[in-house]
Protein backbone atom coordinates (compact mmCIF):
# COMPACT_ATOMS: atom_id res chain seq x y z
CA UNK A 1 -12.51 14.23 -7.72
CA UNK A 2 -10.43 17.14 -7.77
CA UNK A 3 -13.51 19.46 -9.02
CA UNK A 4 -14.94 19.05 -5.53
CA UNK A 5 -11.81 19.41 -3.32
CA UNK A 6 -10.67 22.64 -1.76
CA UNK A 7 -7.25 23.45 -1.99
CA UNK A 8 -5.17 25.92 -0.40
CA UNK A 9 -2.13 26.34 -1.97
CA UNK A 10 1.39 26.44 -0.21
CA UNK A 11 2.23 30.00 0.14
CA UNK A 12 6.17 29.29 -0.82
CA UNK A 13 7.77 26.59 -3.17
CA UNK A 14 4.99 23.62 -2.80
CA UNK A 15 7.03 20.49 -1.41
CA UNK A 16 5.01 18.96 0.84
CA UNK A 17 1.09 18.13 1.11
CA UNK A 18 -1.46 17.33 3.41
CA UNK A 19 -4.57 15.55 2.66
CA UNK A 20 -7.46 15.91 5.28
CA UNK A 21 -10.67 14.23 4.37
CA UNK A 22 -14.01 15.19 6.52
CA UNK A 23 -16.83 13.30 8.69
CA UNK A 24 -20.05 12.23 7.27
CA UNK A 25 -22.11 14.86 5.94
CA UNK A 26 -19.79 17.50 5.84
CA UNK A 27 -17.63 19.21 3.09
CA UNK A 28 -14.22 19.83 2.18
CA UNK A 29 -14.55 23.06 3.31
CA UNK A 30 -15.01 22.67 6.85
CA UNK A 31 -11.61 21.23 7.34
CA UNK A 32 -9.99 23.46 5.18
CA UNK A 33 -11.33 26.63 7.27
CA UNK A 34 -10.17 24.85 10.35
CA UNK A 35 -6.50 23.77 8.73
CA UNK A 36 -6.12 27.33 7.10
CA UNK A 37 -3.94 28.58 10.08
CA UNK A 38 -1.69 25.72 9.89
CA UNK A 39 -0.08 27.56 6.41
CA UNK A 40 1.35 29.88 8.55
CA UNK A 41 3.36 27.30 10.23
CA UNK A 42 3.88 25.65 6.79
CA UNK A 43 4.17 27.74 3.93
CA UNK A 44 5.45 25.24 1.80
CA UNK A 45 2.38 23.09 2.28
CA UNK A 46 -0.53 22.24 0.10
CA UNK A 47 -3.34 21.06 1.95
CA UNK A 48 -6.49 19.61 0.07
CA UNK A 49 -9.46 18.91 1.74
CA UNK A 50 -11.53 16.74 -0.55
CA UNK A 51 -15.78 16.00 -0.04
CA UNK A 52 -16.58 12.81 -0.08
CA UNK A 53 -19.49 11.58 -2.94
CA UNK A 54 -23.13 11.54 -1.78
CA UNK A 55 -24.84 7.86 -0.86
CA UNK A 56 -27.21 6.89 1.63
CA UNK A 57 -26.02 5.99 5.04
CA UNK A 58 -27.87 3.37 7.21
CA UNK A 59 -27.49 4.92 10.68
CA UNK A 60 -29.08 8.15 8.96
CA UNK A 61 -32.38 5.96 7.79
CA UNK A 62 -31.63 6.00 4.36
CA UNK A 63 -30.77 9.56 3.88
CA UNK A 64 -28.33 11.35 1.01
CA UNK A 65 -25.48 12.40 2.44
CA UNK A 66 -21.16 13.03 2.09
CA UNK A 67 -20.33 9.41 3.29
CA UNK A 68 -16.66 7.68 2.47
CA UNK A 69 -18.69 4.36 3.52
CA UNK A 70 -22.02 3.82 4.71
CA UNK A 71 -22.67 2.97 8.67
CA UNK A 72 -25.42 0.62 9.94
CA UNK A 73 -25.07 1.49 13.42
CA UNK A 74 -22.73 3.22 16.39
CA UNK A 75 -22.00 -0.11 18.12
CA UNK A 76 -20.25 -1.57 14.61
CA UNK A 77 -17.74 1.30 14.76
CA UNK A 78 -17.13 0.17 18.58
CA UNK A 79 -16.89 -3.56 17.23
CA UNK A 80 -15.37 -3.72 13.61
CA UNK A 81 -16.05 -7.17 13.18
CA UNK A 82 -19.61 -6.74 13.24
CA UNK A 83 -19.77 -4.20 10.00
CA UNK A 84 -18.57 -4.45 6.36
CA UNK A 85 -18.29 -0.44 5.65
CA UNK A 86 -19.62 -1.04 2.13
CA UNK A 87 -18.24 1.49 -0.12
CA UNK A 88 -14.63 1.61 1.70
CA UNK A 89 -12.96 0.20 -1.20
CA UNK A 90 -14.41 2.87 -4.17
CA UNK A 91 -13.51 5.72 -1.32
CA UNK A 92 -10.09 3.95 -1.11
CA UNK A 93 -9.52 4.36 -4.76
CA UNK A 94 -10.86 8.37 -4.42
CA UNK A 95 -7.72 9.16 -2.03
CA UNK A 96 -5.14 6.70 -3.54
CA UNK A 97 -5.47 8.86 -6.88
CA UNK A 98 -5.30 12.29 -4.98
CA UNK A 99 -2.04 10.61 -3.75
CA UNK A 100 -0.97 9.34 -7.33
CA UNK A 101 -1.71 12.89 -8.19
CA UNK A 102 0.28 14.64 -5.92
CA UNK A 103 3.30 12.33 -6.47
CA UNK A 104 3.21 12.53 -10.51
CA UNK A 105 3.39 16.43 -9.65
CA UNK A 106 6.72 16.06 -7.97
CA UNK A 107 5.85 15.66 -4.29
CA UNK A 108 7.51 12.09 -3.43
CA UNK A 109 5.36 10.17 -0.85
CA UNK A 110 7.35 10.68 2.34
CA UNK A 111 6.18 14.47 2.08
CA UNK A 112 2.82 13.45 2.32
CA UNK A 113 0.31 13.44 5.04
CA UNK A 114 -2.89 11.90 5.09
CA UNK A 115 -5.35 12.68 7.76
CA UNK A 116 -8.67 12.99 8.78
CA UNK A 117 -11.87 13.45 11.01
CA UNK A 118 -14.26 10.31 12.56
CA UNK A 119 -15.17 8.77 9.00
CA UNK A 120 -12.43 10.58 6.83
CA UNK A 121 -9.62 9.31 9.86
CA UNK A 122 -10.65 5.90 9.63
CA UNK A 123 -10.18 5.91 5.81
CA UNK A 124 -6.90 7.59 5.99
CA UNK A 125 -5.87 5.02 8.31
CA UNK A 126 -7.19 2.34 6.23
CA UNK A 127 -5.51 3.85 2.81
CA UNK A 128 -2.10 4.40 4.50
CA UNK A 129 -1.37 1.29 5.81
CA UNK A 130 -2.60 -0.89 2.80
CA UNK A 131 -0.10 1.21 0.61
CA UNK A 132 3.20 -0.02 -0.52
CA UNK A 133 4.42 3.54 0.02
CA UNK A 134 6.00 5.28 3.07
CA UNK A 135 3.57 8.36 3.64
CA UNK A 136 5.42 11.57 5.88
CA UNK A 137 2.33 10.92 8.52
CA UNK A 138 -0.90 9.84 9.19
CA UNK A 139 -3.76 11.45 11.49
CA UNK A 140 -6.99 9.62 12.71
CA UNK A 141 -8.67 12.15 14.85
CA UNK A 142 -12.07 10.67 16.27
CA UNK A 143 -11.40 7.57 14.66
CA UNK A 144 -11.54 4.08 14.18
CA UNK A 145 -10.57 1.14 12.47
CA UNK A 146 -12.35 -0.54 8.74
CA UNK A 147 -11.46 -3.55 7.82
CA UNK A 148 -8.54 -4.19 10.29
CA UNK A 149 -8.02 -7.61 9.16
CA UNK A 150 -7.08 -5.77 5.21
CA UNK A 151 -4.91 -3.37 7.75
CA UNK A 152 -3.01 -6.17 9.12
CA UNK A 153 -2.72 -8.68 5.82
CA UNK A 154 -1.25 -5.68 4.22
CA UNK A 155 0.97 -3.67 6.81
CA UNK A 156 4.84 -4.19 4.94
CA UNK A 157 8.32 -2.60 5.78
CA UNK A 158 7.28 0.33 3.71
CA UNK A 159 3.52 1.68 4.90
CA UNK A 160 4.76 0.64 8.89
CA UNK A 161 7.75 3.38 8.70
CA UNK A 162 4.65 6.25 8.63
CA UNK A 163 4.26 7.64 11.92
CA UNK A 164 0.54 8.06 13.01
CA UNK A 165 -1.03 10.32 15.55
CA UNK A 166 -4.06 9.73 16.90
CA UNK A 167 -6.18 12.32 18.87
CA UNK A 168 -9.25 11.61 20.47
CA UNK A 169 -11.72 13.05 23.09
CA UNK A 170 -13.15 10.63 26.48
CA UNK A 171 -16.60 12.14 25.99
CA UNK A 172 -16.95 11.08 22.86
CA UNK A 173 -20.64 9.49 22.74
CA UNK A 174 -20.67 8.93 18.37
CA UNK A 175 -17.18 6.86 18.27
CA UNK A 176 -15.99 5.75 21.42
CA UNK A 177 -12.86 7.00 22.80
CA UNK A 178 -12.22 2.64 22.50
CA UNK A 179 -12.06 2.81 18.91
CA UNK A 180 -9.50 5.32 19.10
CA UNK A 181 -8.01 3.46 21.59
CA UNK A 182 -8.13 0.73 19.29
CA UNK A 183 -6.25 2.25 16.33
CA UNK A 184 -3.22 2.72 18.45
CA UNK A 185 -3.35 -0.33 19.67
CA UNK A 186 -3.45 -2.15 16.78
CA UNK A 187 -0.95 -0.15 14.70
CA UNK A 188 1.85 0.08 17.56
CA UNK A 189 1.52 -3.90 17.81
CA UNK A 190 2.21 -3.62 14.66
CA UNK A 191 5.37 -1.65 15.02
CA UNK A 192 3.88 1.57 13.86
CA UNK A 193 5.54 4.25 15.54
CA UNK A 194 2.11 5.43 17.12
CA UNK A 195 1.09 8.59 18.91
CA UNK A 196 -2.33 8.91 21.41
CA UNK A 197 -3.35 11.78 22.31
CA UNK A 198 -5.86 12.12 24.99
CA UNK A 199 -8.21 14.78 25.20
CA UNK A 200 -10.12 14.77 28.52
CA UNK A 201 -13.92 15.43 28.63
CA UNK A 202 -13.51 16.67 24.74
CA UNK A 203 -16.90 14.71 22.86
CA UNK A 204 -16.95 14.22 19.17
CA UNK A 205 -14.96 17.17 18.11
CA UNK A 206 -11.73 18.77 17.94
CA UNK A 207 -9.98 21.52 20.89
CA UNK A 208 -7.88 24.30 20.92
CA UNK A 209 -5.43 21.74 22.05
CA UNK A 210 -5.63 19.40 19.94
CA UNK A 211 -5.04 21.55 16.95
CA UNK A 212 -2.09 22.86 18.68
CA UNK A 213 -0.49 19.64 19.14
CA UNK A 214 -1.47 18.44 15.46
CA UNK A 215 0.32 21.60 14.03
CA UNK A 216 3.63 19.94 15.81
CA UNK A 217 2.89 16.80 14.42
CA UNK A 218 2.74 18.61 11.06
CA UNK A 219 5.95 20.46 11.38
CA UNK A 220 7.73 17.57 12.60
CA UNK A 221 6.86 15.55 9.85
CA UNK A 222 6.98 18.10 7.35
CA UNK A 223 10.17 20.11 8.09
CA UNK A 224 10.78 23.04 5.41
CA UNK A 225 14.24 21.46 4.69
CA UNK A 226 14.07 18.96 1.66
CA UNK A 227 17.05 16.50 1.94
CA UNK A 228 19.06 16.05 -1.14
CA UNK A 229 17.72 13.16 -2.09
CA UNK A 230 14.39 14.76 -2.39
């Protein structure tokens, strides 16, 4: 997988990494133009934007495309109990071993953050909390929950100490700002510690905003000070 991931690489001493996996049909690249500011803020950072494999999605009529899981239709994202997200579990594997990766190279798990747009946020959110691991953050932006009942059979002491924030727009007309709604929900029942961010009139996209506040979350959760036990 790594032959098809972008990687920008920490501009000081790497000790921390973010992850940040894209929407369907688009690239690694995208998100890495649109996270390349954030090194600025965090020079100590490696972020890798990974592209998902190429598989036909449903909702698409068949069609090739970067998919983490195929879709059948808009109204199973709004209802998770009515789709299966075939393919979740091989995609789960894909960004469990660019975890394993990153931790056999030094970086312990608590200085990592896994993230991600619409399709790539609800696989971060289903990879983080199904991990026995406590990750430095998690970010579902546009998102929404696979397989919650896997979430919730496998949510321990360990993957419930990773603080999520979740951004979403009220316009959005591809996943609901519900589903997003959702995730929180569901997490923060949980005892998550659970951020929403609400992004009036914003559709299926990100905002100025937005990106502002996720570069706190980043910072916050990714401080430039290593404790000694790190």
């Amino acid at each position: 997988m790594s032959d098809t991931s972008v990687i920008l690489e920490a501009k000081e001493k790497h000790t921390a990494t973010i992850i940040f996996l894209h929407g369907l049909g688009d690239v690694g690249e995208s998100w890495a133009d649109a996270l390349s500011d954030v090194r600025s803020l965090l020079p100590h950072v490696r972020i890798i934007c990974p592209t998902a494999p190429q598989s036909r999605v449903t909702i698409n009529g068949g069609a090739r495309m970067t998919s983490w899981h195929d879709i059948k239709s808009l109204q199973a994202i709004d209802d998770e109990g009515k789709e299966q997200f075939s393919g979740v579990e091989e995609s789960v594997a894909i960004v469990k071993s660019l975890i394993e990766s990153e931790i056999q190279s030094g970086i312990a798990a608590n200085r990592i953050v896994l993230g991600g747009f619409s399709q790539g946020a609800a696989l971060s959110v289903r990879t983080a909390f199904t991990l026995d691991v406590t990750l430095a953050g998690v970010v579902c932006l546009s998102g929404y929950l696979v397989q919650k009942s896997a979430i919730v059979a496998a949510l321990n002491d360990a993957n419930k100490a990773t603080p999520l924030f979740v951004g979403h727009g009220t316009a959005d007309a591809v996943v609901a700002f519900e589903a997003g709604k959702r995730v929180h929900a569901t997490l923060s029942e949980a005892g998550v510690a659970a951020e929403l961010h609400v992004y009036e009139r914003m559709g299926h996209s990100s905002s100025q905003r937005e990106m502002q506040e996720l570069a706190e979350f980043f910072t916050s959760v990714l401080p430039a000070a290593i404790s000694d036990e790190l």
